[in-house]
Protein backbone atom coordinates (compact mmCIF):
# COMPACT_ATOMS: atom_id res chain seq x y z
CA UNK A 1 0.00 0.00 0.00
CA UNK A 2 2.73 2.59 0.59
CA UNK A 3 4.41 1.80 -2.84
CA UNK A 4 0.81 2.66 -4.30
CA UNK A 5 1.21 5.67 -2.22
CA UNK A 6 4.35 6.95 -3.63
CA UNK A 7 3.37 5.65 -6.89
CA UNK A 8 0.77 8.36 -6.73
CA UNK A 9 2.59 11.07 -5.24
CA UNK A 10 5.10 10.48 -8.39
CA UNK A 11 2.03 11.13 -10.52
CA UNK A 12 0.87 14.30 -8.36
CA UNK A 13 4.54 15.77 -8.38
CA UNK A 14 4.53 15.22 -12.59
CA UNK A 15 1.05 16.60 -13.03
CA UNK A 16 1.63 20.00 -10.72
CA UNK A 17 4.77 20.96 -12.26
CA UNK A 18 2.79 20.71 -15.74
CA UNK A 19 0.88 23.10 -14.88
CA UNK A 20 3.27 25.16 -13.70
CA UNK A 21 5.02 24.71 -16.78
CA UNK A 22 1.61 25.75 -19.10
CA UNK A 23 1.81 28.53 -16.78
CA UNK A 24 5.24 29.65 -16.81
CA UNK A 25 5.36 28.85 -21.11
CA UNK A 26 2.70 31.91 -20.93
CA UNK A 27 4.09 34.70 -19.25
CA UNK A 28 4.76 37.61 -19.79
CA UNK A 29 4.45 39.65 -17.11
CA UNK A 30 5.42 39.71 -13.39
CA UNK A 31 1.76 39.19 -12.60
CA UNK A 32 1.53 36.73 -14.59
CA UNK A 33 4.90 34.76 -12.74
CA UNK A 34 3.17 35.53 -9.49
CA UNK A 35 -0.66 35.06 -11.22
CA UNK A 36 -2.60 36.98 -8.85
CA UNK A 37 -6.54 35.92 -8.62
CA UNK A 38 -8.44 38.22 -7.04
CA UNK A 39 -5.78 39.70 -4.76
CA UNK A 40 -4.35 36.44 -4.37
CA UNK A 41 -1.36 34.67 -5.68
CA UNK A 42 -1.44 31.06 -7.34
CA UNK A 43 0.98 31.27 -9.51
CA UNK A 44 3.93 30.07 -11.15
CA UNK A 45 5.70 29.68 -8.16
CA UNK A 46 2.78 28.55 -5.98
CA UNK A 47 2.01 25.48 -8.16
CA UNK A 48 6.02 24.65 -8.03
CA UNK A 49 6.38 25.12 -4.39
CA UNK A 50 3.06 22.68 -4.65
CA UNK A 51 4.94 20.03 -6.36
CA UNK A 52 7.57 20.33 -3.99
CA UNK A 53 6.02 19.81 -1.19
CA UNK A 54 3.92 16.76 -2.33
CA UNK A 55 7.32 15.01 -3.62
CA UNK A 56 8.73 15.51 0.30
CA UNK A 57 6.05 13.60 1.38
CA UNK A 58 7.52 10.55 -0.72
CA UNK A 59 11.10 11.59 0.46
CA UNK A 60 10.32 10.39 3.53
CA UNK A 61 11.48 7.01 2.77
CA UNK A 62 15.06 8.27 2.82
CA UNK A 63 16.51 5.02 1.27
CA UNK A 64 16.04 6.41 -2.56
CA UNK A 65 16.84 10.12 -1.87
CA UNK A 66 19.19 9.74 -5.78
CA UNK A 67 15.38 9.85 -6.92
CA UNK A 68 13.24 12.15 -4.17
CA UNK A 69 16.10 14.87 -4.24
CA UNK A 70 15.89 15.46 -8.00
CA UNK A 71 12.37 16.09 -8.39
CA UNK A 72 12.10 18.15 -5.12
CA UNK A 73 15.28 19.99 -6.38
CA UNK A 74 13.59 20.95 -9.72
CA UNK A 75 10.50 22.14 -8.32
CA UNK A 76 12.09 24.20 -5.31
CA UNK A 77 15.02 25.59 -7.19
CA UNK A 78 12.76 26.93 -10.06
CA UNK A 79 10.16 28.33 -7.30
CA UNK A 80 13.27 30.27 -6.08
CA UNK A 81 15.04 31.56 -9.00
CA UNK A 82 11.53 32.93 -10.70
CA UNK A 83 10.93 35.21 -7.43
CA UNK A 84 13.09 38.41 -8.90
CA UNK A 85 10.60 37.58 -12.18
CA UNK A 86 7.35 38.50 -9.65
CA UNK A 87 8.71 41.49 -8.41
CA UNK A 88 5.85 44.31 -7.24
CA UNK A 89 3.15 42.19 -8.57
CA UNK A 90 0.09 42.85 -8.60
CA UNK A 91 0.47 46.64 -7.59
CA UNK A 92 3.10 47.15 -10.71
CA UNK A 93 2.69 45.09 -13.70
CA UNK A 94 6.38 44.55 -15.43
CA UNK A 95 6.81 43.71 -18.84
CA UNK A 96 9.27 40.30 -18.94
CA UNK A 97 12.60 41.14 -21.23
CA UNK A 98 11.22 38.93 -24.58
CA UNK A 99 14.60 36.92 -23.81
CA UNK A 100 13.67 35.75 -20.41
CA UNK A 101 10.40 34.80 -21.74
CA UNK A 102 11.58 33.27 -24.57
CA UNK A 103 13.84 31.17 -21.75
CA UNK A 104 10.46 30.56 -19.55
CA UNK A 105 9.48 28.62 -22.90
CA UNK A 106 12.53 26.52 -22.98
CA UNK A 107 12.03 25.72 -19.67
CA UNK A 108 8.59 24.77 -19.67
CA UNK A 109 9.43 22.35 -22.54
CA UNK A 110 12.33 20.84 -20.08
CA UNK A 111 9.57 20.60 -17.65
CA UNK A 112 7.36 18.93 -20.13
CA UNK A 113 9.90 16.19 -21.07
CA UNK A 114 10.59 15.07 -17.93
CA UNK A 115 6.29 15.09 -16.82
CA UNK A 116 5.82 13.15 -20.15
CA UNK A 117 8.16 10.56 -19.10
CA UNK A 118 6.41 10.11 -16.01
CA UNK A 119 2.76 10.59 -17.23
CA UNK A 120 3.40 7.70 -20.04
CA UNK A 121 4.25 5.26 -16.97
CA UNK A 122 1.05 6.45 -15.32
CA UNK A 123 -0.82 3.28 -15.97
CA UNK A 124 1.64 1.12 -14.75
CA UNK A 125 2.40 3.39 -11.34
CA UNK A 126 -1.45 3.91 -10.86
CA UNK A 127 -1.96 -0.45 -11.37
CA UNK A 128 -2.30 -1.20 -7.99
CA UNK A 129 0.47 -3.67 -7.29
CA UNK A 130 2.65 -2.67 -4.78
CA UNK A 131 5.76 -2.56 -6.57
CA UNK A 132 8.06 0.41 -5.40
CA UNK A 133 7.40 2.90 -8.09
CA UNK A 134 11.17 3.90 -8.37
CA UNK A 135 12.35 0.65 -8.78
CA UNK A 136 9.37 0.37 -11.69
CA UNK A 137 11.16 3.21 -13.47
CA UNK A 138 14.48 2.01 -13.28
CA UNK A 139 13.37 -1.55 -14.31
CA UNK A 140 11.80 0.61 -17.59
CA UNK A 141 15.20 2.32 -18.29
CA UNK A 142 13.95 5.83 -17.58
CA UNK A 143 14.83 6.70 -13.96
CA UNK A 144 18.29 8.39 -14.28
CA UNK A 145 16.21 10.16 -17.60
CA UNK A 146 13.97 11.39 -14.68
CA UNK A 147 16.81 12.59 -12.66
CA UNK A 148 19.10 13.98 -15.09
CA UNK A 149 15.84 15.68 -16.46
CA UNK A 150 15.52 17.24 -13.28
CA UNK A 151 18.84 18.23 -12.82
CA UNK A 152 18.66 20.02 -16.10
CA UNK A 153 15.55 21.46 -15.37
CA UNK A 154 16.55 23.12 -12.40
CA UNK A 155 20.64 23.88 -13.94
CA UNK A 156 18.45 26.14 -16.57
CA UNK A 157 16.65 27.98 -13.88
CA UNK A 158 19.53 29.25 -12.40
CA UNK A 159 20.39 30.43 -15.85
CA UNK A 160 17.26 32.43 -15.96
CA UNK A 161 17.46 33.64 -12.63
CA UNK A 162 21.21 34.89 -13.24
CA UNK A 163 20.21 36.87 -17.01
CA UNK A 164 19.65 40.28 -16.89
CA UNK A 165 17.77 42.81 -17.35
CA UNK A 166 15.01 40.61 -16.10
CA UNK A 167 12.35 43.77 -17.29
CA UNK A 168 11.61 45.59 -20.63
């Protein structure tokens, strides 16, 4: 029963951070990076900061932290290096330099190849059958694509957080 757990929090953590992605491959503003709803933020970084925190739940079984560690990394790290990109939202809306945003879009696609990798396993993680979910994917020959996925995805974040100007 735990394995189906983490099975599913493996599923949560891929379908959160595409959102996030969809999210972050559309803006162009620092309201839009923060995505402020009535006075409230759910953005960008909320949904990644989501994902994060549902992928600790599964890093509680510290024996497979080359896998956990990743995949919180990616979501965390991008959460952090997009904050100078939300800067005086929603009181000041800031135009995104088209570079930056053109780099949002390359990072939503790494985003997108790593989710994809999980999402085509989701039939075999959801099949209820107590198998531990990472050793599934490394029996498939796509866990270190997970990882180094996730190591690239959040590698390119600090990129994004380190180019300047980050306004028009």
């Amino acid at each position: 029963m735990i394995n189906d757990i983490r099975s599913e929090i493996i599923l949560a953590w891929a379908m959160e951070m595409d959102i996030a992605a969809h999210h972050l491959k559309n803006a162009t503003t620092n309201v839009d990076v923060a995505h402020v709803i009535e006075k409230q933020t759910y953005g960008v970084r909320s949904l990644l900061l989501a994902a994060h925190f549902i992928v600790e739940a599964g890093y509680q079984w510290r024996g497979e932290s080359e896998f956990y560690e990743p995949l919180m990394s990616a979501s965390l790290n991008v959460a952090g290096n997009l904050i100078p990109y939300s800067v005086d939202a929603p009181t000041i809306v800031r135009h995104i330099n088209p570079t930056a945003v053109e780099m949002f879009v390359t990072l939503a696609a790494k985003i997108w190849n790593v989710t994809d990798i999980i999402s085509n396993e989701g039939i075999a993680l959801k099949n209820p059958n107590g198998i531990n979910p990472v050793q599934l994917l490394e029996e498939k020959g796509i866990l270190d694509d997970i990882v180094e996925g996730c190591t690239d995805i959040y590698l390119y974040s600090n990129q994004i957080h380190e180019f300047n100007p980050k306004f028009q």
